[in-house]
PDB file of N, CA and C in Angstrom:
ATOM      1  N   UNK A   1      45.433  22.812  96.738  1.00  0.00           N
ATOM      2  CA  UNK A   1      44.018  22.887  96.494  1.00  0.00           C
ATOM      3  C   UNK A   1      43.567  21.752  95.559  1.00  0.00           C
ATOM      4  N   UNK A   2      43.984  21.558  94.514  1.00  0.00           N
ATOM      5  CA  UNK A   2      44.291  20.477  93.353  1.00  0.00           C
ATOM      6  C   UNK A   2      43.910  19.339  94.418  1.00  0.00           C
ATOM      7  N   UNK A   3      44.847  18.691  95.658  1.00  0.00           N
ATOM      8  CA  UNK A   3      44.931  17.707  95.840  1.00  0.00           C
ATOM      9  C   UNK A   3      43.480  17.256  97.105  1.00  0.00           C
ATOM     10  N   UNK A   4      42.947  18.471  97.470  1.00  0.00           N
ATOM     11  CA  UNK A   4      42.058  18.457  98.465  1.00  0.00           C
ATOM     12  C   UNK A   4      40.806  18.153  97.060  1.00  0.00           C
ATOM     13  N   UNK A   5      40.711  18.903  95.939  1.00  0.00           N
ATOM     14  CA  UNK A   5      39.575  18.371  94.826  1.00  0.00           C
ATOM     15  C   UNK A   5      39.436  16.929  95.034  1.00  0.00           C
ATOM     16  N   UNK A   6      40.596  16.753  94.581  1.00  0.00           N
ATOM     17  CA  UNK A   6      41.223  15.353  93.670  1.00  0.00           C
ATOM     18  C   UNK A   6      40.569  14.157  95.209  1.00  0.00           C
ATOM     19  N   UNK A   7      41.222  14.333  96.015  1.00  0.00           N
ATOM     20  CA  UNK A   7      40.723  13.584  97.272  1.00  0.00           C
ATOM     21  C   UNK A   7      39.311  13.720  97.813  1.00  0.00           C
ATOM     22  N   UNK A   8      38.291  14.798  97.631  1.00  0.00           N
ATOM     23  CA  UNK A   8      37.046  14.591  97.966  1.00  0.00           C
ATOM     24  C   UNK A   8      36.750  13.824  96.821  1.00  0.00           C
ATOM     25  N   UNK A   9      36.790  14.216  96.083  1.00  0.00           N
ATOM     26  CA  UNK A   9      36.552  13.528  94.561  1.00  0.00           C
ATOM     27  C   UNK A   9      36.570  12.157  94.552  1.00  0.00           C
ATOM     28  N   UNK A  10      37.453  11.347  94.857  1.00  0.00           N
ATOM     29  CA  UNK A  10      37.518   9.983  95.240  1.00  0.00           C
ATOM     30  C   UNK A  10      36.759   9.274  96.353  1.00  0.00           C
ATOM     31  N   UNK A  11      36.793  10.250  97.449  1.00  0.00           N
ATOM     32  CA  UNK A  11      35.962   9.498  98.666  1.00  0.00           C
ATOM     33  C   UNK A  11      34.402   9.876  98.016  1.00  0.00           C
ATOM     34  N   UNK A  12      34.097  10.902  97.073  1.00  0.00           N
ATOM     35  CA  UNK A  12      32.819  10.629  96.823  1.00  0.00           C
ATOM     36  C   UNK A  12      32.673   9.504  95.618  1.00  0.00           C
ATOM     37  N   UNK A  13      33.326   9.206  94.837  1.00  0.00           N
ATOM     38  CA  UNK A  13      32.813   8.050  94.087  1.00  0.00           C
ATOM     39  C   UNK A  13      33.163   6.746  94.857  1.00  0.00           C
ATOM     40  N   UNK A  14      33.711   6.240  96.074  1.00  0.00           N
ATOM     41  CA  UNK A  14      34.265   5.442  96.821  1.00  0.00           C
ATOM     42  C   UNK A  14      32.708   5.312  97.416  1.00  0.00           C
ATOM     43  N   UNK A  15      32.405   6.357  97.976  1.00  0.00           N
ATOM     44  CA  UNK A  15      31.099   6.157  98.466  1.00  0.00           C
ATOM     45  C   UNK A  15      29.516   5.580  97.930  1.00  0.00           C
ATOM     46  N   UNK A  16      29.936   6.475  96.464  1.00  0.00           N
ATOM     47  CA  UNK A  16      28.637   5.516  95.648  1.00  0.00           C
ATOM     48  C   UNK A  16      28.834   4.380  94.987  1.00  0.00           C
ATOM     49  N   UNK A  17      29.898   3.820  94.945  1.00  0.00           N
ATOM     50  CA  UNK A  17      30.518   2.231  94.332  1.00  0.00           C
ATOM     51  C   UNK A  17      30.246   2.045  95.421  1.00  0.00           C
ATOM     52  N   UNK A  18      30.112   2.170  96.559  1.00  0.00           N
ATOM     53  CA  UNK A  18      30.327   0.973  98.187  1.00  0.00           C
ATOM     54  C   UNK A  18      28.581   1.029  98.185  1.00  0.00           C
ATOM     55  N   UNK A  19      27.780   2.461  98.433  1.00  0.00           N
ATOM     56  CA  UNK A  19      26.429   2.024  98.067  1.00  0.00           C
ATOM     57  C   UNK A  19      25.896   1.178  97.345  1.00  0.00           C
ATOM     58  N   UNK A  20      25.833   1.570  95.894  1.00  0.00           N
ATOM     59  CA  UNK A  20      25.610   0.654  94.784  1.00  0.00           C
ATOM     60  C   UNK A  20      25.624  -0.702  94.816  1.00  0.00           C
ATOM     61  N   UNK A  21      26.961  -0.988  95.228  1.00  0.00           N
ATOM     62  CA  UNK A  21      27.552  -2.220  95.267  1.00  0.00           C
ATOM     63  C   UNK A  21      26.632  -3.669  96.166  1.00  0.00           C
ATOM     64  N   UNK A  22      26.497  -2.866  97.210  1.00  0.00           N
ATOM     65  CA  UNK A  22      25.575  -3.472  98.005  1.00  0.00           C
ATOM     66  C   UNK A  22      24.001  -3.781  97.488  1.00  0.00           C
ATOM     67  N   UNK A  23      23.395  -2.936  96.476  1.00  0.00           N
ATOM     68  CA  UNK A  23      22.178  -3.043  96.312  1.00  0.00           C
ATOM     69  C   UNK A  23      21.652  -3.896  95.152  1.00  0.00           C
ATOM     70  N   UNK A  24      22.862  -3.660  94.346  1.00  0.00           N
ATOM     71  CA  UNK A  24      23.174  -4.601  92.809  1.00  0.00           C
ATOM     72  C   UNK A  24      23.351  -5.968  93.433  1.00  0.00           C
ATOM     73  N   UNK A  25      23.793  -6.370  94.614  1.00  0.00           N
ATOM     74  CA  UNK A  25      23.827  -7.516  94.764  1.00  0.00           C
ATOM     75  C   UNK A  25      22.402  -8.587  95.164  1.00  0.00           C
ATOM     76  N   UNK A  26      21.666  -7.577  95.619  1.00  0.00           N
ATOM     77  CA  UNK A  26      20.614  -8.244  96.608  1.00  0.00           C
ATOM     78  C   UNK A  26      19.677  -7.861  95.863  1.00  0.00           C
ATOM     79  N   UNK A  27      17.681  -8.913  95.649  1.00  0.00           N
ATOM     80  CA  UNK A  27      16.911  -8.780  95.294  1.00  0.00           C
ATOM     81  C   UNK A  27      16.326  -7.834  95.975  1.00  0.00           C
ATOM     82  N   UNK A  28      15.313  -7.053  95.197  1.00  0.00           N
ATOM     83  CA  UNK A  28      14.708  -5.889  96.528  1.00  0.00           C
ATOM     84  C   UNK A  28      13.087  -6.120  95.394  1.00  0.00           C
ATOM     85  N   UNK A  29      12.214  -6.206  96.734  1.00  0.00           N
ATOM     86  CA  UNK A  29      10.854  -5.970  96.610  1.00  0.00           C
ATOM     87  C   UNK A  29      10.143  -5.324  96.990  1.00  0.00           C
ATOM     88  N   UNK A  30       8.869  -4.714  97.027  1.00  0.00           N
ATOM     89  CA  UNK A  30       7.825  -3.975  97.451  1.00  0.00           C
ATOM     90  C   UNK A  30       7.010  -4.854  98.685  1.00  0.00           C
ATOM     91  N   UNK A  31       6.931  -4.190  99.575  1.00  0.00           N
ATOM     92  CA  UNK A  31       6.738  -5.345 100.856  1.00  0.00           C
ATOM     93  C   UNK A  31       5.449  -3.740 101.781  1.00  0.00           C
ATOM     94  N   UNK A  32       4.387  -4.875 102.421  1.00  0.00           N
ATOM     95  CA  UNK A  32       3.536  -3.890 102.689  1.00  0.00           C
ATOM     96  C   UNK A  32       2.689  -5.140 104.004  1.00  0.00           C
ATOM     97  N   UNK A  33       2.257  -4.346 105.063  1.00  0.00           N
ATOM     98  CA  UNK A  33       1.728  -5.461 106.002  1.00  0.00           C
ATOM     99  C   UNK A  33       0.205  -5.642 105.700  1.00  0.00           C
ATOM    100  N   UNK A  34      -0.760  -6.483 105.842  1.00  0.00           N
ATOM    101  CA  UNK A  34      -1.917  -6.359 105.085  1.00  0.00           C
ATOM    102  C   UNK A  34      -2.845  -7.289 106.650  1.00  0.00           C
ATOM    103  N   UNK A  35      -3.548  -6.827 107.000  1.00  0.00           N
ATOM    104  CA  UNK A  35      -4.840  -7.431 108.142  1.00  0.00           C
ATOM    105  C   UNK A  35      -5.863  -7.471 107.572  1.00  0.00           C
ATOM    106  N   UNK A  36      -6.509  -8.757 107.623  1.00  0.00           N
ATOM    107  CA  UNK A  36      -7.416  -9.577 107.155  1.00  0.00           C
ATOM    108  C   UNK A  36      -8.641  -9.574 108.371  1.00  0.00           C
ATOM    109  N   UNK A  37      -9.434  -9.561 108.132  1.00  0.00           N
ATOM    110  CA  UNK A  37     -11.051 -10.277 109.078  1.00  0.00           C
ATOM    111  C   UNK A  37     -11.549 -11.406 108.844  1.00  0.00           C
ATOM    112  N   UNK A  38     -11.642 -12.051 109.036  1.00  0.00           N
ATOM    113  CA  UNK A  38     -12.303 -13.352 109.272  1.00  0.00           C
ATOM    114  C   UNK A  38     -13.967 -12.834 109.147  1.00  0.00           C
ATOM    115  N   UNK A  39     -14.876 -13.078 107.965  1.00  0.00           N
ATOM    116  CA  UNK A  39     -15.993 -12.924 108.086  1.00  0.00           C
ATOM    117  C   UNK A  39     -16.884 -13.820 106.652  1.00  0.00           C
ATOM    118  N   UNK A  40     -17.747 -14.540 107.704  1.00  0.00           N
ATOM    119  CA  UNK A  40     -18.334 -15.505 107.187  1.00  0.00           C
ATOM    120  C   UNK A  40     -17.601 -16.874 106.097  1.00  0.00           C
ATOM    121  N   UNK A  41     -16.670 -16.780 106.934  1.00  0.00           N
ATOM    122  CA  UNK A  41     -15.580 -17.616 106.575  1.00  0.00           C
ATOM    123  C   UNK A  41     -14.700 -17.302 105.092  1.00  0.00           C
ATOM    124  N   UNK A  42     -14.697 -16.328 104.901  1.00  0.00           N
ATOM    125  CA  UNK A  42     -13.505 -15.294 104.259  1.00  0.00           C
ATOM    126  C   UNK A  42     -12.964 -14.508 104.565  1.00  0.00           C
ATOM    127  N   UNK A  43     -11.773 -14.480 104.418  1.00  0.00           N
ATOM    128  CA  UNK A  43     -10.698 -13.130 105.022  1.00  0.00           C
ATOM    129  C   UNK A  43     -10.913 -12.145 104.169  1.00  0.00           C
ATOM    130  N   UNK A  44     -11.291 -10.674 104.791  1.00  0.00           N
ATOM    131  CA  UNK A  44     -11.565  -9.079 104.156  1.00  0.00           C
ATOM    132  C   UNK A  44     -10.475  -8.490 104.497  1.00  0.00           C
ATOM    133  N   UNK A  45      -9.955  -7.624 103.462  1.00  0.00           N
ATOM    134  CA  UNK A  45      -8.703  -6.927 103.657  1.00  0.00           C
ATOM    135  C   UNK A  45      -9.734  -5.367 104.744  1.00  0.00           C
ATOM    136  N   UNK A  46      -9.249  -5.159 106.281  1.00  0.00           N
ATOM    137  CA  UNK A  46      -9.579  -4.285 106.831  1.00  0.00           C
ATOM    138  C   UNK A  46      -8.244  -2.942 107.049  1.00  0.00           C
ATOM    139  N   UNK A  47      -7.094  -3.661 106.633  1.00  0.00           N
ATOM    140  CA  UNK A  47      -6.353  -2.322 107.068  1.00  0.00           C
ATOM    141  C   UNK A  47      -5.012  -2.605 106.179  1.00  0.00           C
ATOM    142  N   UNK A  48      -4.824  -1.607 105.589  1.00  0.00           N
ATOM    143  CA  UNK A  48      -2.792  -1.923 105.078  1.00  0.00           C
ATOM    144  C   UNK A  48      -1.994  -0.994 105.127  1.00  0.00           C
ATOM    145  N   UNK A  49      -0.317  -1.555 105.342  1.00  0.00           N
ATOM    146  CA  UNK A  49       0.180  -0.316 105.297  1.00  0.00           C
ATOM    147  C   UNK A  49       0.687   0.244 104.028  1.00  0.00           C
ATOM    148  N   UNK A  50       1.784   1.378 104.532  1.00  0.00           N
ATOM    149  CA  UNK A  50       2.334   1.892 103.154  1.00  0.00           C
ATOM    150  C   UNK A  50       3.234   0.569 102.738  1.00  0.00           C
ATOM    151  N   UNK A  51       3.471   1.039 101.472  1.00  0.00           N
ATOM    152  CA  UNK A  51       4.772  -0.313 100.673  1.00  0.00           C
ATOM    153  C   UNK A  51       5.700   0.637 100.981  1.00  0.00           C
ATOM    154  N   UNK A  52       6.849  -0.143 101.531  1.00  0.00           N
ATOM    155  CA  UNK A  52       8.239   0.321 101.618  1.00  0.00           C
ATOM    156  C   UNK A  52       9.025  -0.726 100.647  1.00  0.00           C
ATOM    157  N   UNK A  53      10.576  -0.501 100.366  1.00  0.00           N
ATOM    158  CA  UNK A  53      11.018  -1.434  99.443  1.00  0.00           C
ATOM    159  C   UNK A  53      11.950  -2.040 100.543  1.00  0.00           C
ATOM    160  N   UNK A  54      12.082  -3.114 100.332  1.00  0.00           N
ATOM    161  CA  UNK A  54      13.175  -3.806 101.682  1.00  0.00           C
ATOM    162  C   UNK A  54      13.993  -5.187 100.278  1.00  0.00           C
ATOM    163  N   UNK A  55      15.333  -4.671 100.812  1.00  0.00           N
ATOM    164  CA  UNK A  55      16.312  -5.607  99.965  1.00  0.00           C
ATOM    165  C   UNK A  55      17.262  -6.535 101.084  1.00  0.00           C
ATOM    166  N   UNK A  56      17.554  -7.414  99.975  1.00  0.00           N
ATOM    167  CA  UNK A  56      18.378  -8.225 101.093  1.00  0.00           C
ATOM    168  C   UNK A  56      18.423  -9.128 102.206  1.00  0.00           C
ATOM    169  N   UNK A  57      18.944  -9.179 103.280  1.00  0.00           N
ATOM    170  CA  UNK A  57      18.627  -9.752 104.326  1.00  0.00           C
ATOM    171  C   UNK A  57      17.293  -9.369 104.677  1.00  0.00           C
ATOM    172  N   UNK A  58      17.090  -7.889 105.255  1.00  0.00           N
ATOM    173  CA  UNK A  58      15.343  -7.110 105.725  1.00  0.00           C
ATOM    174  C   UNK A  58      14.422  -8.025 104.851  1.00  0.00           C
ATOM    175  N   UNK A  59      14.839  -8.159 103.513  1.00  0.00           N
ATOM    176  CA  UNK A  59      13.247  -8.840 102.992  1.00  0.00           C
ATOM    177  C   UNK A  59      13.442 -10.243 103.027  1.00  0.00           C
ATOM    178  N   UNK A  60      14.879 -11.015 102.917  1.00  0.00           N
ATOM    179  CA  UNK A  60      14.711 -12.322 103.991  1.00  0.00           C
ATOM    180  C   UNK A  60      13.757 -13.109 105.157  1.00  0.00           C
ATOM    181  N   UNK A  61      13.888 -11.746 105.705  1.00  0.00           N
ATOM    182  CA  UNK A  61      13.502 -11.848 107.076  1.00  0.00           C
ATOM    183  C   UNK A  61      11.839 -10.901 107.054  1.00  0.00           C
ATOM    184  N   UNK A  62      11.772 -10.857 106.442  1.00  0.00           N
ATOM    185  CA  UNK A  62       9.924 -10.339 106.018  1.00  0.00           C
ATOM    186  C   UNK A  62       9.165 -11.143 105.209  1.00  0.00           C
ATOM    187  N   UNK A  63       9.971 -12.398 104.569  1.00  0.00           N
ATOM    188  CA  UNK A  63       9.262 -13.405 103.546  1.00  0.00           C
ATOM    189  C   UNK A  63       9.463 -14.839 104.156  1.00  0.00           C
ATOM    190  N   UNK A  64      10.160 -14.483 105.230  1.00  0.00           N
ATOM    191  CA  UNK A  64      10.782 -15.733 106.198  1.00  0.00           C
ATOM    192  C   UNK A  64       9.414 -15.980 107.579  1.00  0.00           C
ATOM    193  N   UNK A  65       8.858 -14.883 108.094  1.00  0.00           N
ATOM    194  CA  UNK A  65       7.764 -14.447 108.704  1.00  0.00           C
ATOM    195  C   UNK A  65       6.633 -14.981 108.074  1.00  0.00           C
ATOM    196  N   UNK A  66       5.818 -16.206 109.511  1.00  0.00           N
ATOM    197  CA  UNK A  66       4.647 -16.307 109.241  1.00  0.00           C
ATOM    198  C   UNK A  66       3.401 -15.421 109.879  1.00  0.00           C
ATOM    199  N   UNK A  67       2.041 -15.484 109.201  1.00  0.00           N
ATOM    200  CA  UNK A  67       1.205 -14.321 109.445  1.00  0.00           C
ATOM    201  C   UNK A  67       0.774 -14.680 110.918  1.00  0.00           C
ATOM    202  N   UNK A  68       0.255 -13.416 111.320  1.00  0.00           N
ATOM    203  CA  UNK A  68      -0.100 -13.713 112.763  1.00  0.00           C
ATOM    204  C   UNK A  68      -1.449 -13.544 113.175  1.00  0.00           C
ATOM    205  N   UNK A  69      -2.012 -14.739 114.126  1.00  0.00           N
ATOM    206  CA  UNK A  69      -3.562 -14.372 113.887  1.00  0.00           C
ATOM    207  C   UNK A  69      -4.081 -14.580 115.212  1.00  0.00           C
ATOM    208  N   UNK A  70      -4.735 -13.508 115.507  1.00  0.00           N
ATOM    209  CA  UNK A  70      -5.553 -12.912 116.798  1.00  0.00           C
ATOM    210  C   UNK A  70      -6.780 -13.066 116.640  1.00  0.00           C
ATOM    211  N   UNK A  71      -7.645 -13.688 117.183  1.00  0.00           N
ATOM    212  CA  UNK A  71      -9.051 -13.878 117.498  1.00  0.00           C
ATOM    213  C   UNK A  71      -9.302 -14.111 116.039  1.00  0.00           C
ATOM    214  N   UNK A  72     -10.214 -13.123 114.883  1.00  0.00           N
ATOM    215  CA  UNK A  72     -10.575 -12.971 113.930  1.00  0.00           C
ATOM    216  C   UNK A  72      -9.686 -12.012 112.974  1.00  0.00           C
ATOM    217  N   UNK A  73      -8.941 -12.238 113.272  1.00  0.00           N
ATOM    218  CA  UNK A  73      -7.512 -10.654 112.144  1.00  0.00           C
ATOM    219  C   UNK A  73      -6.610 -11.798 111.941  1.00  0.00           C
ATOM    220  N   UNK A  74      -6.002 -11.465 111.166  1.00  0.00           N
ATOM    221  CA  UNK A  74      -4.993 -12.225 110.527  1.00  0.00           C
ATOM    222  C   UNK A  74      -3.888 -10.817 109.827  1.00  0.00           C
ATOM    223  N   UNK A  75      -2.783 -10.926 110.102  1.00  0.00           N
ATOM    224  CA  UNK A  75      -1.827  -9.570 109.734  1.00  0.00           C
ATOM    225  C   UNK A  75      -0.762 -10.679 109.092  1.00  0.00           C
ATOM    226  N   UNK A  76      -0.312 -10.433 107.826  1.00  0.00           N
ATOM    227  CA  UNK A  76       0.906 -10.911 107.343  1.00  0.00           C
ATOM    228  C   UNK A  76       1.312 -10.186 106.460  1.00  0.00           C
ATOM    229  N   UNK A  77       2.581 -10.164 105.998  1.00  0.00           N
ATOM    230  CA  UNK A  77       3.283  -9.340 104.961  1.00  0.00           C
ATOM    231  C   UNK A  77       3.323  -9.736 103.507  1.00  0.00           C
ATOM    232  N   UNK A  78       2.946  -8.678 102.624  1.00  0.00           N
ATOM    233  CA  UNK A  78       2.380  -9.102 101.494  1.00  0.00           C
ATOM    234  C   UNK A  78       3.787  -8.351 100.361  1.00  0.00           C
ATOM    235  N   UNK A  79       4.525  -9.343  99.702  1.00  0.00           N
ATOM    236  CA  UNK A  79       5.867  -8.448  98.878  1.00  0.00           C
ATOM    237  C   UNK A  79       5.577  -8.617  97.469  1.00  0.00           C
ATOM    238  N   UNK A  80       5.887  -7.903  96.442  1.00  0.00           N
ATOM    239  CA  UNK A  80       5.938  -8.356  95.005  1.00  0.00           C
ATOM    240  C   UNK A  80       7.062  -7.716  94.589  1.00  0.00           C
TER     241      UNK A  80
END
């Protein structure tokens, strides 16, 4: 019984050092998509989403992304 403790016991701190490990390494920001209007030659914030936090490669690749613009909208991702 001792040795079945002793062995969950390890694969659970194995598990939060291997989590951790990964997150301590990488910057993580607050990242949120934001659509703009085009009106009277200024962009109006018309719609945003929720902020999610994205670390790592994901926010690489969300700060690496240019905005995209349809007729009068403009949608790009806004991180701090």
């Amino acid at each position: 019984m001792k040795n079945i403790k002793r062995f969950g016991g390890l694969i659970l701190i194995m598990s939060i050092m291997f989590i951790y490990s990964c997150e301590l390494d990488s910057e993580c920001k607050y990242c949120k998509t934001v659509t703009y209007e085009k009106d009277n030659g200024n962009w109006v914030v018309v719609e945003e989403s929720a902020e999610e936090e994205y670390c790592g490669e994901a926010l690489d690749e969300i700060e690496a992304e240019d905005p995209v613009i349809v007729g009068n909208n403009k949608t790009e991702w806004e991180c701090y």
